[in-house]
N, C-alpha and C. Protein backbone atom coordinates (compact mmCIF):
# COMPACT_ATOMS: atom_id res chain seq x y z
N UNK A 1 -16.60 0.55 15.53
CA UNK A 1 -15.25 0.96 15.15
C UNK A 1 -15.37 2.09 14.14
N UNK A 2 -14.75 3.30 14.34
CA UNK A 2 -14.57 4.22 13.57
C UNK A 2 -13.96 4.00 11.99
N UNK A 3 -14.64 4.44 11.36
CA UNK A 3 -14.68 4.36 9.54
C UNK A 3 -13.04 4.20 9.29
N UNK A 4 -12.35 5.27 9.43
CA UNK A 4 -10.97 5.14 9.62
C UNK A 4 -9.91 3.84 9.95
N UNK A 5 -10.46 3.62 11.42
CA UNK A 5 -9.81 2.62 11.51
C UNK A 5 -9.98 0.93 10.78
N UNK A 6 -11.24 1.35 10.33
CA UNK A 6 -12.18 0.47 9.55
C UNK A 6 -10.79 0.64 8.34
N UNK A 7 -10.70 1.07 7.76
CA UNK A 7 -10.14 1.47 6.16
C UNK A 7 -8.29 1.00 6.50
N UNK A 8 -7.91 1.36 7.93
CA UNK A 8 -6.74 1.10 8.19
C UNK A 8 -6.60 -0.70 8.47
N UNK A 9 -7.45 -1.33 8.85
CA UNK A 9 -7.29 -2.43 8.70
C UNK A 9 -7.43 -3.34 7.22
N UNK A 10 -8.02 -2.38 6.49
CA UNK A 10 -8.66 -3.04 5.14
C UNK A 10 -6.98 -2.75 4.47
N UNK A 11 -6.32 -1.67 4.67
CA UNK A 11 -5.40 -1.97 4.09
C UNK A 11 -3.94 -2.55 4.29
N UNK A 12 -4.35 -2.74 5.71
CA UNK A 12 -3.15 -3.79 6.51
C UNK A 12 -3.44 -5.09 6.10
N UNK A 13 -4.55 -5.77 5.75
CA UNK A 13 -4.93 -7.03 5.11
C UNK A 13 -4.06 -6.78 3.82
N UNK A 14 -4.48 -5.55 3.05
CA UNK A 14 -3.93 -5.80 1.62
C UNK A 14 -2.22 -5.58 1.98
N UNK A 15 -1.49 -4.89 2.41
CA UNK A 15 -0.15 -5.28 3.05
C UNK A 15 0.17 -6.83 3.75
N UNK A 16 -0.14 -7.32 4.03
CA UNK A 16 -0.52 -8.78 4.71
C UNK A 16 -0.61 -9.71 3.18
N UNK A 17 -1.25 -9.46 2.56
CA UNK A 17 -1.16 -10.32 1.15
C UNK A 17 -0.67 -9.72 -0.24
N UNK A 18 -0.03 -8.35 0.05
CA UNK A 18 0.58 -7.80 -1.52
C UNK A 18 2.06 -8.73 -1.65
N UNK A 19 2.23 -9.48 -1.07
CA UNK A 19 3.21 -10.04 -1.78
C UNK A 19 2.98 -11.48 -2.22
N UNK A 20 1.90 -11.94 -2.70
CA UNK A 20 1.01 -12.62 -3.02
C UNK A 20 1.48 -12.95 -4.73
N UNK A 21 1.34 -11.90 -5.36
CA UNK A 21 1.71 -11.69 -7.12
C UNK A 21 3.23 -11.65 -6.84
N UNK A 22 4.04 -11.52 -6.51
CA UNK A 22 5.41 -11.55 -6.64
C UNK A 22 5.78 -12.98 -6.40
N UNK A 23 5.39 -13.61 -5.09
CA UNK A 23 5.44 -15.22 -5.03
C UNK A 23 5.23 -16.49 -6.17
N UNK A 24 3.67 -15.74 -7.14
CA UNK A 24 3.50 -16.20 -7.65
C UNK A 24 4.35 -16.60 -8.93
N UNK A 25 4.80 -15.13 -9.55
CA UNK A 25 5.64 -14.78 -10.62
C UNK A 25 6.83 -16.14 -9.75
N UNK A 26 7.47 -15.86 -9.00
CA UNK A 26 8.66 -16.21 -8.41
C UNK A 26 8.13 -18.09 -8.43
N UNK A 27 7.44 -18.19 -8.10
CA UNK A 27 7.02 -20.03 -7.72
C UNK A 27 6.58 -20.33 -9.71
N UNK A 28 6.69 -19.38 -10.61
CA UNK A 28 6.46 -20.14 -12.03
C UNK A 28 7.23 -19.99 -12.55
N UNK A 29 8.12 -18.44 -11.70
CA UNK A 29 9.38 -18.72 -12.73
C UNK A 29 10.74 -20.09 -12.58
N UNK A 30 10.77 -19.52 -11.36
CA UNK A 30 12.14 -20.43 -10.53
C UNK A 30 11.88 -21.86 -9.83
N UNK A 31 10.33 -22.36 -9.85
CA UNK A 31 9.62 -23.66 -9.23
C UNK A 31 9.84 -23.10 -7.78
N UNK A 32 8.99 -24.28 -7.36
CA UNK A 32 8.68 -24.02 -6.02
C UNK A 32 9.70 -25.06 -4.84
N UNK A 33 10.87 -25.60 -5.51
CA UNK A 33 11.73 -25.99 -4.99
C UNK A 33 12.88 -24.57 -4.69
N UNK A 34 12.80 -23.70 -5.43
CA UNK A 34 13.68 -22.33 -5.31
C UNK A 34 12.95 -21.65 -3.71
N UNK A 35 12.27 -21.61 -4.17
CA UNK A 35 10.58 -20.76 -3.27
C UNK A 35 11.17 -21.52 -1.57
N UNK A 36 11.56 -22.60 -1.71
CA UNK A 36 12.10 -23.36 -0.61
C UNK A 36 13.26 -23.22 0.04
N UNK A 37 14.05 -23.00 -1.02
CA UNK A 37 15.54 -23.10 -0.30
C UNK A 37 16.27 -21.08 -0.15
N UNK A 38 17.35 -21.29 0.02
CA UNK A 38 18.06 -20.05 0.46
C UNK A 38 17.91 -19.10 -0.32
N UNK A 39 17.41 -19.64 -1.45
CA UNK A 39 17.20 -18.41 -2.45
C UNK A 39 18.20 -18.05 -3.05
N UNK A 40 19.05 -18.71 -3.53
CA UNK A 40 20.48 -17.91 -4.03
C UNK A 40 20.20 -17.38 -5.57
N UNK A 41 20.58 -16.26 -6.11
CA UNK A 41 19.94 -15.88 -7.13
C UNK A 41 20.77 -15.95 -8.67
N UNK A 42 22.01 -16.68 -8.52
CA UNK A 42 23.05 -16.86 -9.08
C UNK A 42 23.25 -17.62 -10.25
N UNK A 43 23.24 -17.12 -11.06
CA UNK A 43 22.49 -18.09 -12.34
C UNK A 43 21.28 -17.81 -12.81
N UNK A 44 20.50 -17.12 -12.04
CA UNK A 44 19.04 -17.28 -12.99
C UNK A 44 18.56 -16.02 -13.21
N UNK A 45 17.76 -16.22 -14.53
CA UNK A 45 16.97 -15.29 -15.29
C UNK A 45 16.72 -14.30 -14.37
N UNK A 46 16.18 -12.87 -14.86
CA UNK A 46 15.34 -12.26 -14.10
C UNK A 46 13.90 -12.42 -14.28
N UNK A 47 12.61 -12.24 -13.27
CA UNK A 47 11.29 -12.39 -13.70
C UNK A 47 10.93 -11.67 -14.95
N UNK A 48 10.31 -12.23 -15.16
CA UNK A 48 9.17 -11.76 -15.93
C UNK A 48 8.96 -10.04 -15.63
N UNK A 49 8.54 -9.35 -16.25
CA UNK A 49 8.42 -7.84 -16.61
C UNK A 49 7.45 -7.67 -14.74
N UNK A 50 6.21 -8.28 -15.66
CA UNK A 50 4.92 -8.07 -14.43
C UNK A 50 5.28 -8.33 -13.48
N UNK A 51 5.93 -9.56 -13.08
CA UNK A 51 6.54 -9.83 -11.94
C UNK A 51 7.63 -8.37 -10.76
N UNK A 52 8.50 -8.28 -11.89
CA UNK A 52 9.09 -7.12 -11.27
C UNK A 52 8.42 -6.10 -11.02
N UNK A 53 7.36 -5.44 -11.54
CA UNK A 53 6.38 -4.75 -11.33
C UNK A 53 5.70 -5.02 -10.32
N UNK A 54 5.43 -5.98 -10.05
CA UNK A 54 4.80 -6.44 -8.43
C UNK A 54 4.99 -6.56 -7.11
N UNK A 55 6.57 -6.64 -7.46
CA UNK A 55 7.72 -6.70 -6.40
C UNK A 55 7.62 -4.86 -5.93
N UNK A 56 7.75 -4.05 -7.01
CA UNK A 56 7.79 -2.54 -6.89
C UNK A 56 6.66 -1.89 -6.35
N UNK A 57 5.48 -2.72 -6.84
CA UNK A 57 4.23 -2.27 -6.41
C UNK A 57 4.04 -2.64 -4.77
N UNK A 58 4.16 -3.62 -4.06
CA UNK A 58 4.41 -4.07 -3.05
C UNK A 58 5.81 -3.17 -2.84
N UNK A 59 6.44 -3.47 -2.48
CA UNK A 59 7.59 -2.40 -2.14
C UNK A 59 7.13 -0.83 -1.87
N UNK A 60 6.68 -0.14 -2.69
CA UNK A 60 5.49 1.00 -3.07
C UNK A 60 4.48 1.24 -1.79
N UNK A 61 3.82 0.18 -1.79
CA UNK A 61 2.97 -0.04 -0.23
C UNK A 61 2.98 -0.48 0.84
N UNK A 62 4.47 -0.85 1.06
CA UNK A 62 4.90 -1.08 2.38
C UNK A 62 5.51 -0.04 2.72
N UNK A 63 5.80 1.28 1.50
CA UNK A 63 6.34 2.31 2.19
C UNK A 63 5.74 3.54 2.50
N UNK A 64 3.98 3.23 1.52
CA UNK A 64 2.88 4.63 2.19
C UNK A 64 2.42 4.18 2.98
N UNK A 65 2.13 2.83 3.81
CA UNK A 65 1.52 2.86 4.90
C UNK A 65 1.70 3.03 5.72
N UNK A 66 2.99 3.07 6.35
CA UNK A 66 3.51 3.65 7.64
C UNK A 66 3.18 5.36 8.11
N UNK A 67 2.69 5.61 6.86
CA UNK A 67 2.24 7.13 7.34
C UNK A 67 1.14 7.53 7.30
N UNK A 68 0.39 6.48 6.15
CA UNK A 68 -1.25 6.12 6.56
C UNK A 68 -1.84 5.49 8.14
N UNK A 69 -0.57 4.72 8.51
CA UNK A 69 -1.46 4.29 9.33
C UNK A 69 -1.45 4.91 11.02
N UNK A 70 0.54 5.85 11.14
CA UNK A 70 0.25 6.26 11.85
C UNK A 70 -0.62 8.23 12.02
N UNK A 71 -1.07 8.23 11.19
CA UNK A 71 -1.82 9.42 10.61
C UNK A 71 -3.70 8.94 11.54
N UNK A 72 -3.63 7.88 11.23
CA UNK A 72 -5.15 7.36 11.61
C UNK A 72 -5.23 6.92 12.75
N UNK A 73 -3.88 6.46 13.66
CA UNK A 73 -3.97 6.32 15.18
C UNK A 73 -3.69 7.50 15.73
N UNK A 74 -3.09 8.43 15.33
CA UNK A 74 -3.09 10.10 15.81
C UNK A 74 -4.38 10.30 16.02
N UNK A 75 -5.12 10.40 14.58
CA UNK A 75 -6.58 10.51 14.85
C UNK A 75 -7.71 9.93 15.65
N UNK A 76 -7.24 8.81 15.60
CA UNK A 76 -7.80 7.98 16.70
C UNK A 76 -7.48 7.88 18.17
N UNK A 77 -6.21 8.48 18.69
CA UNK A 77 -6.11 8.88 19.53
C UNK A 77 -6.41 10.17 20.26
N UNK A 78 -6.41 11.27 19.65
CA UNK A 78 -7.16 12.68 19.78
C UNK A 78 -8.02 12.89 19.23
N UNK A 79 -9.00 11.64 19.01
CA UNK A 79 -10.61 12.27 18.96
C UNK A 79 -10.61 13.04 17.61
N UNK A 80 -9.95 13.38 16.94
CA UNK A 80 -9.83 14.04 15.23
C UNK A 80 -11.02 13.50 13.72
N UNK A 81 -11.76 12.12 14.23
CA UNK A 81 -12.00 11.58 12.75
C UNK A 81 -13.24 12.69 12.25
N UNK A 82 -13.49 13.05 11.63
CA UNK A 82 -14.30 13.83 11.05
C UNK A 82 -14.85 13.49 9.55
N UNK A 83 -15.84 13.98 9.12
CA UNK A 83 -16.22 13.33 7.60
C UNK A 83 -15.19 13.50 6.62
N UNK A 84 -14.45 14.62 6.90
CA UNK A 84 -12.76 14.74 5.89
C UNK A 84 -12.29 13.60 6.16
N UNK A 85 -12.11 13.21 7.35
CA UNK A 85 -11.01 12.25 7.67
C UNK A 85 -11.54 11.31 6.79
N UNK A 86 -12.46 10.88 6.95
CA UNK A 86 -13.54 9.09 6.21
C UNK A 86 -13.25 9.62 4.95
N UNK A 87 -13.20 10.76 4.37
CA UNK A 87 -13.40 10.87 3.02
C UNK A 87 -11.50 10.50 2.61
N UNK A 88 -10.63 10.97 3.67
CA UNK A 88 -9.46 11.07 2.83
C UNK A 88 -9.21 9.26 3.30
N UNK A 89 -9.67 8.48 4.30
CA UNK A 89 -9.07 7.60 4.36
C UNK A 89 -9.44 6.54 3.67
N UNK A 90 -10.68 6.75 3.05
CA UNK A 90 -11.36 5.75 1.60
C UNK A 90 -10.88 5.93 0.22
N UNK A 91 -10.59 7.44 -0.19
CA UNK A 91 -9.46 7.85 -0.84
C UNK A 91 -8.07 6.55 -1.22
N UNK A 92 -7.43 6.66 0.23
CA UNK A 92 -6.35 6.18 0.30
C UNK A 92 -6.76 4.97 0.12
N UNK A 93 -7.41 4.01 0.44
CA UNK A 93 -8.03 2.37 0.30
C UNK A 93 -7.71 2.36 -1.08
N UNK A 94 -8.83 3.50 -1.56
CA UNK A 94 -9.43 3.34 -3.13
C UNK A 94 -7.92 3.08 -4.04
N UNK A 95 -7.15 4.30 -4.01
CA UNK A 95 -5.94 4.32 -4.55
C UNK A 95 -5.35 3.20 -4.24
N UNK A 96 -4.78 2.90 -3.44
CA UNK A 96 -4.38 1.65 -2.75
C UNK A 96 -4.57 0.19 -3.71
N UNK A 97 -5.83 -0.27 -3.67
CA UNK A 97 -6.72 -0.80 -3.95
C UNK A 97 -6.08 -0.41 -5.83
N UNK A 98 -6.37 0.52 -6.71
CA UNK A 98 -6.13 0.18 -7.73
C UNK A 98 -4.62 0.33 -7.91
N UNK A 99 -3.75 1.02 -7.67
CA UNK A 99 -2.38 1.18 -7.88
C UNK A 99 -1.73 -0.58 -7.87
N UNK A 100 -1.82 -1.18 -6.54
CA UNK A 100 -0.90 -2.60 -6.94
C UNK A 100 -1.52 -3.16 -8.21
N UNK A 101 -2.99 -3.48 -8.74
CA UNK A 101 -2.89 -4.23 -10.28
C UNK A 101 -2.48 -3.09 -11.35
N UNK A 102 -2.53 -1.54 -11.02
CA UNK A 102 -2.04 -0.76 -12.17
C UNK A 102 -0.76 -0.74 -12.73
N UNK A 103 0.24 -1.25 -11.13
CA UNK A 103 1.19 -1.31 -11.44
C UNK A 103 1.73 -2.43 -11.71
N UNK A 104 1.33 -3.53 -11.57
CA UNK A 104 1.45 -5.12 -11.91
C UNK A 104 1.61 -5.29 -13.44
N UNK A 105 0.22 -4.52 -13.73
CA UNK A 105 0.13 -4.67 -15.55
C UNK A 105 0.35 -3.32 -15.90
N UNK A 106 1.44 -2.66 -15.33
CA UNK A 106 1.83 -1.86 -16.18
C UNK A 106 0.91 -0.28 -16.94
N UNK A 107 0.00 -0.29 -16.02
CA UNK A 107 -0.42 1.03 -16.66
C UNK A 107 -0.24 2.33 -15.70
N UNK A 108 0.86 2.78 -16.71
CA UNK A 108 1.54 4.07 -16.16
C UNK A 108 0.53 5.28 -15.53
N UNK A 109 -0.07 5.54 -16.17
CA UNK A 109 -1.24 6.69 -15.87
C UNK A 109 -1.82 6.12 -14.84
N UNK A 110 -2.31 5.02 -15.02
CA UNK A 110 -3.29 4.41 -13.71
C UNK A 110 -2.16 4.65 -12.64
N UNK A 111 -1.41 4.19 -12.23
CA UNK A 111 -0.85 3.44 -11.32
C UNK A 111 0.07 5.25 -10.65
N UNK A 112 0.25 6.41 -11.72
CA UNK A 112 0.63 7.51 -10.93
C UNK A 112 -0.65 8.60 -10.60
N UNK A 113 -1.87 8.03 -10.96
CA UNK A 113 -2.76 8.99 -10.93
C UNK A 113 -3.05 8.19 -9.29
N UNK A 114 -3.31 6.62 -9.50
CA UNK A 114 -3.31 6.39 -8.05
C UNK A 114 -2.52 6.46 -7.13
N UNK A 115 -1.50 6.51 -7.09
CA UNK A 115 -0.62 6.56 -6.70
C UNK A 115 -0.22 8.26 -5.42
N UNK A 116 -0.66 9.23 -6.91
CA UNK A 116 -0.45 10.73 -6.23
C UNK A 116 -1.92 11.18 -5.23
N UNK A 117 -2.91 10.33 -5.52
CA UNK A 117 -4.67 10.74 -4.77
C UNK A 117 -4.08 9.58 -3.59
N UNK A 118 -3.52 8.44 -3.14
CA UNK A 118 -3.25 8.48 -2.17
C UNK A 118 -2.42 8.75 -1.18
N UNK A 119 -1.63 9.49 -1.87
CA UNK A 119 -0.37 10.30 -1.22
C UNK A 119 -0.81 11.32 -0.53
N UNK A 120 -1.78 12.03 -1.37
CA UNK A 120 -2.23 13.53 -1.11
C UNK A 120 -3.27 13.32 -0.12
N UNK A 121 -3.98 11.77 -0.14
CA UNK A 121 -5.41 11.61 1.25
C UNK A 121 -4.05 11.35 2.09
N UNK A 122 -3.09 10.50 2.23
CA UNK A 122 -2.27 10.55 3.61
C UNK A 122 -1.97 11.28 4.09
N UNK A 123 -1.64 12.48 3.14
CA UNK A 123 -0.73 13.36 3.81
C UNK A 123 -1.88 14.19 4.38
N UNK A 124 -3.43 14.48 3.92
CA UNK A 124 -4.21 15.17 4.89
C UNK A 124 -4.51 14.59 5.75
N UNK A 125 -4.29 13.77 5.95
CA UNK A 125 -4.51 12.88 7.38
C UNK A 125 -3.38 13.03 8.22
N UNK A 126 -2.02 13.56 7.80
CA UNK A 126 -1.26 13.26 8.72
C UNK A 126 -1.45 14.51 9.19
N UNK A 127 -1.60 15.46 8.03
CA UNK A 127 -1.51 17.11 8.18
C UNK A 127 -2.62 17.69 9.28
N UNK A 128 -3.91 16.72 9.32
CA UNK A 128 -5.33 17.18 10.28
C UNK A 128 -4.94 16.60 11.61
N UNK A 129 -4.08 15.66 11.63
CA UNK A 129 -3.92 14.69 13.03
C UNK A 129 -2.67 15.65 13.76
N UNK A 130 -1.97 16.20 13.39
CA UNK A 130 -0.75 16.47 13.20
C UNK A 130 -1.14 18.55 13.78
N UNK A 131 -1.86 18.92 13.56
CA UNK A 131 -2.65 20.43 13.97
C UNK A 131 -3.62 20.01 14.88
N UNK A 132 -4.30 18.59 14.68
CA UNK A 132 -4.93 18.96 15.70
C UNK A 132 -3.81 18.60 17.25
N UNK A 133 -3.02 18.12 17.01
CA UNK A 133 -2.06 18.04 18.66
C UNK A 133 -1.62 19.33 18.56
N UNK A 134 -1.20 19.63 17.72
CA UNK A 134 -0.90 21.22 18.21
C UNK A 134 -1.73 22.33 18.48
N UNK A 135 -3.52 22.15 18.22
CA UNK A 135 -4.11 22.92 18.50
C UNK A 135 -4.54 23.81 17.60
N UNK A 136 -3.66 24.46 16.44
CA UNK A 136 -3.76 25.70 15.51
C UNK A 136 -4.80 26.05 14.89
């Protein structure tokens, strides 16, 4: 399996469990009888700081991967992966990978420095997948 698609599954796992820390916050704040029922939110506190931060951070990465990932089946469909590609799509893991705890606990710098290095590996991935169908 190509490196790429290698890295696109590593971070569909972490999409698959980033809402993991928000549950948690949510099952200590509200018990796990809330966690059960309809959820009505009427009456109660808001989470905890980190908590909301986790919710955002998740939120955050359910909305770069849709262009991570169809960036890497482009590539994977026209034959495109190249050592750029592996380099920008470990990039994106890496960022990935530290941005949800940067942004969990709150560290601003961390969490936009990761944040903008995996923006900028997606978008060369979409940008190389994206010329090479057109040829240019």
């Amino acid at each position: 399996m190509a490196f790429e698609l290698q890295m696109l599954a590593l971070v569909t796992f972490l999409l698959m469990l980033g809402w993991v820390p928000g549950f948690v916050c949510k099952c200590q704040t509200y018990g796990l009888g809330w966690m059960l029922s309809n959820r009505s939110t009427a009456g109660l506190p808001p989470l905890p700081e980190w908590g909301e931060r986790a919710e955002r951070a998740y939120d955050n990465l359910r909305a770069n991967y849709p262009g991570f990932a169809v960036a890497v089946l482009l590539l994977a469909l026209t034959g495109g992966f190249s050592l750029r590609t592996s380099l920008a799509a470990a990039v994106f893991v890496a960022a990935r990978l530290v941005h949800m705890p940067a942004y969990t606990l709150g560290i601003v710098w961390l969490r936009v420095l990761s944040w903008t290095l995996g923006f900028a590996a997606s978008l060369n991935l979409l940008v190389t997948a994206v010329l090479g169908l057109v040829k240019i």
